[in-house]
Protein backbone atom coordinates (compact mmCIF):
# COMPACT_ATOMS: atom_id res chain seq x y z
CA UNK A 1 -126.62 187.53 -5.58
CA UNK A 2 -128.19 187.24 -2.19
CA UNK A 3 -127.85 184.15 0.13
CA UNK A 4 -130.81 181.75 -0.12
CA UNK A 5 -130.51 178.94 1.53
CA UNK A 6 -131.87 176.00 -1.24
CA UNK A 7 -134.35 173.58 0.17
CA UNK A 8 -133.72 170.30 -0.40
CA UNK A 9 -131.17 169.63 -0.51
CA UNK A 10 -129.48 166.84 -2.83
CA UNK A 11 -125.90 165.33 -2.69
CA UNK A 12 -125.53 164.44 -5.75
CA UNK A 13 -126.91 167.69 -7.58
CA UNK A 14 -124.31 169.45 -5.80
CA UNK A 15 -121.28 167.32 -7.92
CA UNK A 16 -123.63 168.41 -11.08
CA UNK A 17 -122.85 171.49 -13.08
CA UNK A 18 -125.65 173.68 -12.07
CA UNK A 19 -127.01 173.96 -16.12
CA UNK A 20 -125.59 171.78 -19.36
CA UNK A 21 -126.52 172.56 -22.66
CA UNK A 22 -128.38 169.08 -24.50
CA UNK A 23 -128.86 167.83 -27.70
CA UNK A 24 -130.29 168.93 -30.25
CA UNK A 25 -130.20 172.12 -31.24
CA UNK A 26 -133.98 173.41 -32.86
CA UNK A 27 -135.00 175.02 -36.05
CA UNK A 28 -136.12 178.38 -34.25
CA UNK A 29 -138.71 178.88 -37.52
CA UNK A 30 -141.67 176.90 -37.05
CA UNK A 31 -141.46 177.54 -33.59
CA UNK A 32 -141.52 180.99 -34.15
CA UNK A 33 -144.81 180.40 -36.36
CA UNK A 34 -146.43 178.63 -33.99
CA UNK A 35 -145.72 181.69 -31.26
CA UNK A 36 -147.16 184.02 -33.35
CA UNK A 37 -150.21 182.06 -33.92
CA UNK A 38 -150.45 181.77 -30.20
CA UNK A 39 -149.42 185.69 -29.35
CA UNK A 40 -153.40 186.70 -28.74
CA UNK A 41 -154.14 183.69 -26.56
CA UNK A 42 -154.85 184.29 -22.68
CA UNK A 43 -151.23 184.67 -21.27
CA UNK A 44 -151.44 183.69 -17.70
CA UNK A 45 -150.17 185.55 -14.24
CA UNK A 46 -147.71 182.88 -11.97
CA UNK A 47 -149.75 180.64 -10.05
CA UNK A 48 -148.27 178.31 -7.33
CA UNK A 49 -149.69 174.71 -6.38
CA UNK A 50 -149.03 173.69 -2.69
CA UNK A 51 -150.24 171.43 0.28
CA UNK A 52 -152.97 174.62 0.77
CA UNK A 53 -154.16 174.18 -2.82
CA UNK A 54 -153.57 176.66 -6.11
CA UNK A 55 -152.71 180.64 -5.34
CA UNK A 56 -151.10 183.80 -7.11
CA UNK A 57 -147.71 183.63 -7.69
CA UNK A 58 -145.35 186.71 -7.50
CA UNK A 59 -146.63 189.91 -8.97
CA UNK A 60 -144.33 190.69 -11.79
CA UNK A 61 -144.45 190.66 -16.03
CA UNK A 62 -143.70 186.67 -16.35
CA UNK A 63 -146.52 185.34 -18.22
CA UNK A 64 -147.00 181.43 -18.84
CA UNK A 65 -148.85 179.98 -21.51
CA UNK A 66 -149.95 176.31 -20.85
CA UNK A 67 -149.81 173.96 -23.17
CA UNK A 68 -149.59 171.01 -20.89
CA UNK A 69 -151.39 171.12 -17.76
CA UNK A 70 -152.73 168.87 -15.17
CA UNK A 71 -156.35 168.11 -16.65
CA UNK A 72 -155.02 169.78 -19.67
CA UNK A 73 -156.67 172.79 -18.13
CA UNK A 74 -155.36 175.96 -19.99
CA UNK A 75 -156.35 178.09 -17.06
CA UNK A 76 -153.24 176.61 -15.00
CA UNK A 77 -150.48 178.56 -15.26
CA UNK A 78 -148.37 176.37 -12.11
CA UNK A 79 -146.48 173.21 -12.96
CA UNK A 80 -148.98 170.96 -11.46
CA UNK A 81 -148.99 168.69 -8.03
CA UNK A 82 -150.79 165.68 -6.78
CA UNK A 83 -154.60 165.89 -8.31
CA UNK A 84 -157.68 163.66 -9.48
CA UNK A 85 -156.21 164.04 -13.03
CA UNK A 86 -152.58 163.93 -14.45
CA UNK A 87 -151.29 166.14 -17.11
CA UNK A 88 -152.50 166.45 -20.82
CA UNK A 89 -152.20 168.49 -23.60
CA UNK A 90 -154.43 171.66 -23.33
CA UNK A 91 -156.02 172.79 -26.60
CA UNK A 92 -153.46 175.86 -27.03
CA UNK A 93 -150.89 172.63 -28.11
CA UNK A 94 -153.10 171.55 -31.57
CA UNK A 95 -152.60 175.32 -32.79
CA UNK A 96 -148.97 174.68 -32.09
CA UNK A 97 -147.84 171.68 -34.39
CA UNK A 98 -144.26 172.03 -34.83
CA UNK A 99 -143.48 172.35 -30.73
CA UNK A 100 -146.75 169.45 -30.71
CA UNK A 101 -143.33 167.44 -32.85
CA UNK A 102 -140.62 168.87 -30.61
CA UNK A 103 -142.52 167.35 -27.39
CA UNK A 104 -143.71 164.42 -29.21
CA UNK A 105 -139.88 163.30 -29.98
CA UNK A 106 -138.46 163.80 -26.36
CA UNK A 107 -137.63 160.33 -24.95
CA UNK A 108 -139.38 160.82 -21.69
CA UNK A 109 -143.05 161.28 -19.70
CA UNK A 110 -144.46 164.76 -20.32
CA UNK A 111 -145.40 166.54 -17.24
CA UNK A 112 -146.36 170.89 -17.47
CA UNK A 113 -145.28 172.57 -20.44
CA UNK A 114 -145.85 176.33 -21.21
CA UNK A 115 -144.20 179.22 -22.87
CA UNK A 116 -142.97 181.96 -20.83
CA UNK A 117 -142.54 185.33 -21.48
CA UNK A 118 -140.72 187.57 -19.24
CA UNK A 119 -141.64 191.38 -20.10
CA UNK A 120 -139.37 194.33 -20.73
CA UNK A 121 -137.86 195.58 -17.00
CA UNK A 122 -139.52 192.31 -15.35
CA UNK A 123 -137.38 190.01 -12.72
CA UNK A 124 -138.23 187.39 -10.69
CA UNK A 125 -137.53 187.57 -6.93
CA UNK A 126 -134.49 185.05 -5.69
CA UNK A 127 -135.87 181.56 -5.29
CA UNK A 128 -135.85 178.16 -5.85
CA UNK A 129 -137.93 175.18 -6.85
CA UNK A 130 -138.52 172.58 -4.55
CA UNK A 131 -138.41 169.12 -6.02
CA UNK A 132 -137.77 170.03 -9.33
CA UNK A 133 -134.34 167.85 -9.78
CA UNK A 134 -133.32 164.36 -10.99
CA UNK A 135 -133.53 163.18 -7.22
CA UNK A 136 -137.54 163.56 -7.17
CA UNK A 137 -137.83 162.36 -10.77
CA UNK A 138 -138.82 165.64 -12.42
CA UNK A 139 -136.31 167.61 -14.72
CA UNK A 140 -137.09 171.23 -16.23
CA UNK A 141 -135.74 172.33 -19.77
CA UNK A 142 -135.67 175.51 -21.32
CA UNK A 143 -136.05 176.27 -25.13
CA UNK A 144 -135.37 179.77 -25.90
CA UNK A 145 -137.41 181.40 -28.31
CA UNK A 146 -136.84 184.77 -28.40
CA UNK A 147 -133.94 186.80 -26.42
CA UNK A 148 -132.02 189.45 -26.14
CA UNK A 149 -128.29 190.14 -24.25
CA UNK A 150 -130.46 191.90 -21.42
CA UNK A 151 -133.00 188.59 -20.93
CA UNK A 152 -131.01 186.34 -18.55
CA UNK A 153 -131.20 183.74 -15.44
CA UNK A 154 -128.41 184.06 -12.82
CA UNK A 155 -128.05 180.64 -11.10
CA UNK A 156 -125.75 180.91 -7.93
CA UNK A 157 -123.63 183.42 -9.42
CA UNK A 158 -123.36 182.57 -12.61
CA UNK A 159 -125.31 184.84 -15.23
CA UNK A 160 -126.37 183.02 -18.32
CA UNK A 161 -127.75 183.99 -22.07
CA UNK A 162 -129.16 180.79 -23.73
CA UNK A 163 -129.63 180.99 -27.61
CA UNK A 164 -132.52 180.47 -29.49
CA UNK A 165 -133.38 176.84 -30.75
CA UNK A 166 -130.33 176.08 -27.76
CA UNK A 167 -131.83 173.29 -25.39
CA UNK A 168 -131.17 173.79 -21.67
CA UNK A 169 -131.08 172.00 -18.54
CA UNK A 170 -130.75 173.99 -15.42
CA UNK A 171 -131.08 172.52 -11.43
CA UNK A 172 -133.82 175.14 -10.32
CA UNK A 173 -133.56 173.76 -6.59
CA UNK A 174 -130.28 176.09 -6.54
CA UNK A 175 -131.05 179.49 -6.09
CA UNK A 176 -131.88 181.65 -8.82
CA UNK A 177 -133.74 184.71 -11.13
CA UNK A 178 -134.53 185.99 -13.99
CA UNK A 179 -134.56 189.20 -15.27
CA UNK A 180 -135.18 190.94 -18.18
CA UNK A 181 -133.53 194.64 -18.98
CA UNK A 182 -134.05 195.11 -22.44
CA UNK A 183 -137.07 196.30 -24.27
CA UNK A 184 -138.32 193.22 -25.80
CA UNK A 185 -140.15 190.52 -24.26
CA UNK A 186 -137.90 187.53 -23.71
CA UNK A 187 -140.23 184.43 -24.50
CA UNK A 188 -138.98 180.65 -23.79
CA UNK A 189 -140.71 177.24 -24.11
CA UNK A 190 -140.23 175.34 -20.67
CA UNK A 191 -140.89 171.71 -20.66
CA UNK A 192 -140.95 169.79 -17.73
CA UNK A 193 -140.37 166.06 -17.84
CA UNK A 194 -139.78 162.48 -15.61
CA UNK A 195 -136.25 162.03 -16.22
CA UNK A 196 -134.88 158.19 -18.25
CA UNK A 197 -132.13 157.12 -19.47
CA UNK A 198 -133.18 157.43 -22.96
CA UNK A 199 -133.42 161.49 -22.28
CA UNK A 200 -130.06 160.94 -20.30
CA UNK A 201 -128.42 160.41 -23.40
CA UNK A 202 -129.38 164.55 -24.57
CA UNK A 203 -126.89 165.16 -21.29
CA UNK A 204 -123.38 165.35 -21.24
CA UNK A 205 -121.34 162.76 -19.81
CA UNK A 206 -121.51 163.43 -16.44
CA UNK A 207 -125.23 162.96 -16.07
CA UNK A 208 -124.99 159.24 -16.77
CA UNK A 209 -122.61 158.37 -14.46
CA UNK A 210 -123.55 155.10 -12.72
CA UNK A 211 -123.63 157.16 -9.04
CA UNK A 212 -126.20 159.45 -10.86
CA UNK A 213 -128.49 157.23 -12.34
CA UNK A 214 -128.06 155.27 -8.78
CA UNK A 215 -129.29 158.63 -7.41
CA UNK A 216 -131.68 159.84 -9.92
CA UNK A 217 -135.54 158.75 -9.35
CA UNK A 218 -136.10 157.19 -13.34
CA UNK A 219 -139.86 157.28 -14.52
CA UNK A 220 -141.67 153.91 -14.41
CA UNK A 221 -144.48 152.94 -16.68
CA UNK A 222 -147.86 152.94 -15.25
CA UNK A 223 -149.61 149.92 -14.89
CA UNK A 224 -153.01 148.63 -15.45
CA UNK A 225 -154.99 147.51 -12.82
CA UNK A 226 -157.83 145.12 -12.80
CA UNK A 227 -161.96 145.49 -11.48
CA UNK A 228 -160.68 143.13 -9.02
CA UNK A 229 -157.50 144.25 -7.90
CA UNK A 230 -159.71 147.57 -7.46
CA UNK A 231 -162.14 145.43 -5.27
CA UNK A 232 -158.94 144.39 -3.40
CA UNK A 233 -157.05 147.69 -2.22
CA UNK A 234 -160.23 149.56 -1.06
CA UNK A 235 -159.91 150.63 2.91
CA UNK A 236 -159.19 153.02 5.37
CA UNK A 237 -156.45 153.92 7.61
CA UNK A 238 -154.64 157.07 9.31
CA UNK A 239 -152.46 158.96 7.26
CA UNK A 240 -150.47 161.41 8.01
CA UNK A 241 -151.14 165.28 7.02
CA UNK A 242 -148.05 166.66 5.68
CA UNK A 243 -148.14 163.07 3.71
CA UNK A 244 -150.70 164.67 1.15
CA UNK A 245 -148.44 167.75 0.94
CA UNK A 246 -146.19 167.44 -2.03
CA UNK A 247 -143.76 169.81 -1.17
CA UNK A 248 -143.27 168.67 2.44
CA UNK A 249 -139.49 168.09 4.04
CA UNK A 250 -138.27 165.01 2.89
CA UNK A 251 -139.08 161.99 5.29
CA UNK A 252 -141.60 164.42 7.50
CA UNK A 253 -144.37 162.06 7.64
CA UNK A 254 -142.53 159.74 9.67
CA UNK A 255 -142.68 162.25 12.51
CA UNK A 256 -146.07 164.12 11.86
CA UNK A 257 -148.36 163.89 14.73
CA UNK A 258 -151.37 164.94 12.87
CA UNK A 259 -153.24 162.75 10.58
CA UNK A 260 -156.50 162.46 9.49
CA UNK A 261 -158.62 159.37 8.03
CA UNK A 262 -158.09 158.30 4.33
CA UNK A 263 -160.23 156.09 2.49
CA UNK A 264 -159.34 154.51 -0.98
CA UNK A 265 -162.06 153.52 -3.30
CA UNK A 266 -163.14 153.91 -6.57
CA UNK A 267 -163.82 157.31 -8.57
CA UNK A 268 -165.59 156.99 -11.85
CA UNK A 269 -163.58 153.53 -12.39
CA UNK A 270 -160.36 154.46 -11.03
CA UNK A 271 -159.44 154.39 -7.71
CA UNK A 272 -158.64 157.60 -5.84
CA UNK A 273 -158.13 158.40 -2.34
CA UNK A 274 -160.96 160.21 -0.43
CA UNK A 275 -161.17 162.73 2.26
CA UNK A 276 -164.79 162.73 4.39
CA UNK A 277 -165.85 161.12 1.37
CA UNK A 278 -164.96 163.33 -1.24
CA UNK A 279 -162.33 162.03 -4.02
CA UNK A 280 -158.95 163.99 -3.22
CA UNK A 281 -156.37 162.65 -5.37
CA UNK A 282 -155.95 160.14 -8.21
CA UNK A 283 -154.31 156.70 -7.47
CA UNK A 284 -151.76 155.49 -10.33
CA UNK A 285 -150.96 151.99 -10.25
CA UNK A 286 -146.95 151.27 -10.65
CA UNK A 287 -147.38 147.57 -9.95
CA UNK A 288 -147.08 145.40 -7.23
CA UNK A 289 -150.40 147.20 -5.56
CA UNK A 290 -148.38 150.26 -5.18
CA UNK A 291 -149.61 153.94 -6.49
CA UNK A 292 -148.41 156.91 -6.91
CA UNK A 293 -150.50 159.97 -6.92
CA UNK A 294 -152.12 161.23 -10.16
CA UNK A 295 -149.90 164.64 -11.42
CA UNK A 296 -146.82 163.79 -9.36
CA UNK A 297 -144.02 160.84 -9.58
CA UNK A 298 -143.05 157.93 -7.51
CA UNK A 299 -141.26 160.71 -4.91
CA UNK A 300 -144.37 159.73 -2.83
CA UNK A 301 -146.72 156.36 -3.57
CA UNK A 302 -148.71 154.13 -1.60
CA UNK A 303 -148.65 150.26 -1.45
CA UNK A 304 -151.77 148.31 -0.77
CA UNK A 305 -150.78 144.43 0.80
CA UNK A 306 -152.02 141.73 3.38
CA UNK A 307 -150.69 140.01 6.08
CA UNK A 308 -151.20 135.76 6.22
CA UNK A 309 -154.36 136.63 8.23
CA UNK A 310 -155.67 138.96 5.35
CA UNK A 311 -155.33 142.03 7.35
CA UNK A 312 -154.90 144.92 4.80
CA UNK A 313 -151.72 147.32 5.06
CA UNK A 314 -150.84 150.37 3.54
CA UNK A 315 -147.13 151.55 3.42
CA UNK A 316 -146.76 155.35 2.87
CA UNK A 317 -143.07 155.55 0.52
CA UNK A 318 -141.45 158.92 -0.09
CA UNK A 319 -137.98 158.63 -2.69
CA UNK A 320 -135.00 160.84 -2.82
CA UNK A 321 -133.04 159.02 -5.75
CA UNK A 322 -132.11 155.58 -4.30
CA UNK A 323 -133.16 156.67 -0.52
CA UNK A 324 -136.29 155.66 0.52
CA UNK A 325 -138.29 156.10 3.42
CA UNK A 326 -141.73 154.07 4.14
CA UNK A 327 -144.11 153.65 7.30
CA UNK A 328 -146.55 151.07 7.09
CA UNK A 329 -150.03 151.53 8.92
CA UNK A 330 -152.68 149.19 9.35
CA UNK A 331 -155.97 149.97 7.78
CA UNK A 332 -159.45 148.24 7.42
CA UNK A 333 -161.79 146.59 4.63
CA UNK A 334 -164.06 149.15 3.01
CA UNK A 335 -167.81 148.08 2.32
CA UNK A 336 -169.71 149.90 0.25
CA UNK A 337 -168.32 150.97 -2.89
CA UNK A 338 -168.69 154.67 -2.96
C-alpha cells in the first residue's frame, strides 16, 4: 500500500487495533429481505460534505443508499456535517424493518447510515476519514451483507474479508481502500454512531480501558432549553472562519486571522447561528448555555455566559478526547428578534 500520511492524528488510536470484530453477530435473512426490497431505489454517487459545502465524491462504482441522513434527506449520500437540521431516518428506513430493529437496538446516538455497494472491478482511491474516531466522538461500523473473497478493505497493510451478519469496527482515520475484484457487487450496511459506554461493551477489552474512555469524546444527551434562556444567549461577536469548518486542523481557530461576524438568534423556535442574517447552522443545547452544532458532536460547541457586569461572552470549544481547547470572545446583546 502507498504512504498516506493520516490526518489527525490521535495517540491513543494508535495503541488500538486498527479493526475488532463486536458483538453480536446478525441473522443475514431479513436483512437480506429488506435489500431486495430496496434493490430499485435511487442508489447514490459519493458525495463529500466540507467547510465549502456538499460536492461529488470520487468517480468510481461505490453506491450509498441513505437511510439516515442529516434532514433525513435521501438525496445525501455523505455522512453529514454541521447543518440547520441533525440526522433522521429517511423514508428508504420504513421499507427496511428488520435493519429499522438492528439500529433501533444499538446502545448509542444514530448519526448517517446507508448501505453501500461497491460494484464488480470498483476500488476506492487510498484515503482516510478525518474525524471519524472515538477521539471526535463519532465511530463507523460495518455490517456485511453480501461478499465475496475478492470484496475487501486493506487498512495499513492489512487486507481484510468481513462475513456476513459479522459486525465491524474499523479506525477509518488510518489509511485505507476498498476494492472489489470479483463479479458480484459487494453490498454492506455502514452505520455511523456517537460512541458510549453502553456500545463500549460490543468492543473487546481493550476499548474500555480507563485511558480510552479518558480519551474517547462519549455522547451527551441534549438538553432542553427554555423561551427565556433563548431570549438570553442571543448576540453577536467575531468568530473565527475555519471555526465553522468541521474538518479544520485541530485547535486552528486559535490562530485564524480571518473571521467574520456571527449572530445567534432564533430560527423557527430554535436558536441557530446566522451569517449576514441568514440561519447557517443549528444550535444544540448540551447544558450549561453551551451548544454544539446541529449534525456534528461536542468536537466543536459554543458556550453562551456573562460577566458580573452582564457583559455577554461566547467561548468557542473544540475536543480531542479529554483535550480541549477554547477561546473566549466578547460579543454584544442582540435586539430584534429575527
Amino acid at each position: 500500500m502507498s504512504e498516506l500520511e493520516p490526518w489527525p492524528q490521535a495517540p491513543v488510536l494508535a495503541e488500538l487495533p486498527a479493526t475488532a470484530k463486536l458483538t453480536p453477530h446478525f441473522d443475514t435473512e431479513g436483512l437480506l429481505a429488506d435489500l431486495d426490497a430496496l434493490r430499485n431505489s435511487a442508489w447514490l454517487g459519493p458525495q463529500i460534505i466540507s467547510g465549502d459545502g456538499l460536492r461529488p465524491g470520487v468517480d468510481v462504482d461505490w453506491r450509498k443508499l441513505p437511510l439516515r441522513s442529516v434532514g433525513g434527506d435521501p438525496d445525501r449520500s455523505d455522512p453529514g456535517g454541521p447543518a440547520l437540521d441533525d440526522f433522521a431516518d429517511t423514508p428508504l428506513l420504513a421499507k427496511a424493518p428488520h435493519m429499522a430493529l438492528l439500529l433501533k437496538h444499538l446502545p448509542a446516538p444514530l448519526r448517517c447510515v446507508r448501505l453501500q455497494s461497491l460494484g464488480p472491478g470498483a476500488a476506492s482511491p487510498l484515503h482516510n476519514d478525518t474525524k471519524y474516531g472515538l477521539p471526535w466522538g463519532i465511530v463507523r461500523l460495518h455490517v456485511p451483507l453480501i461478499t465475496t473473497p475478492g470484496a475487501v478493505l486493506t487498512i495499513e497493510d492489512t487486507t481484510h474479508c468481513w462475513q456476513p451478519g459479522e459486525f465491524w469496527y474499523a479506525d477509518f482515520t488510518r489509511p485505507h481502500l476498498v476494492r472489489n475484484d470479483d463479479d458480484i457487487t459487494r453490498v454492506h450496511l455502514v452505520i455511523d454512531c456517537e460512541p458510549t459506554r453502553e456500545l463500549l461493551q460490543l468492543f473487546p477489552d481493550a476499548f474500555r480501558t480507563l485511558k480510552v474512555l479518558d480519551h474517547t469524546l462519549l455522547s451527551l444527551p441534549d438538553v432542553p432549553v427554555t423561551p427565556a434562556g433563548l431570549r438570553d444567549h442571543r448576540c453577536t461577536f467575531a468568530i473565527p472562519d475555519s471555526f465553522t469548518t468541521f474538518d479544520e486542523p485541530d485547535g486552528a481557530f486559535l490562530t485564524s486571522p480571518r473571521t467574520r461576524t456571527a449572530t445567534v438568534d432564533v430560527h423557527e423556535g430554535r436558536p441557530a447561528l446566522f451569517f449576514s442574517g441568514e440561519p447557517a447552522f443549528r444550535l444544540v443545547h448540551v447544558g450549561a448555555g453551551e451548544f454544539r452544532f446541529a449534525g456534528w458532536t461536542v468536537e466543536r460547541t459554543i458556550q453562551f455566559t456573562r460577566d458580573c457586569y452582564g457583559r455577554p461572552y461566547a467561548t468557542l470549544r473544540t475536543r480531542v478526547g479529554d483535550q480541549v481547547r477554547a477561546l473566549t470572545l466578547p460579543a454584544e446583546p442582540v435586539g430584534e428578534q429575527i
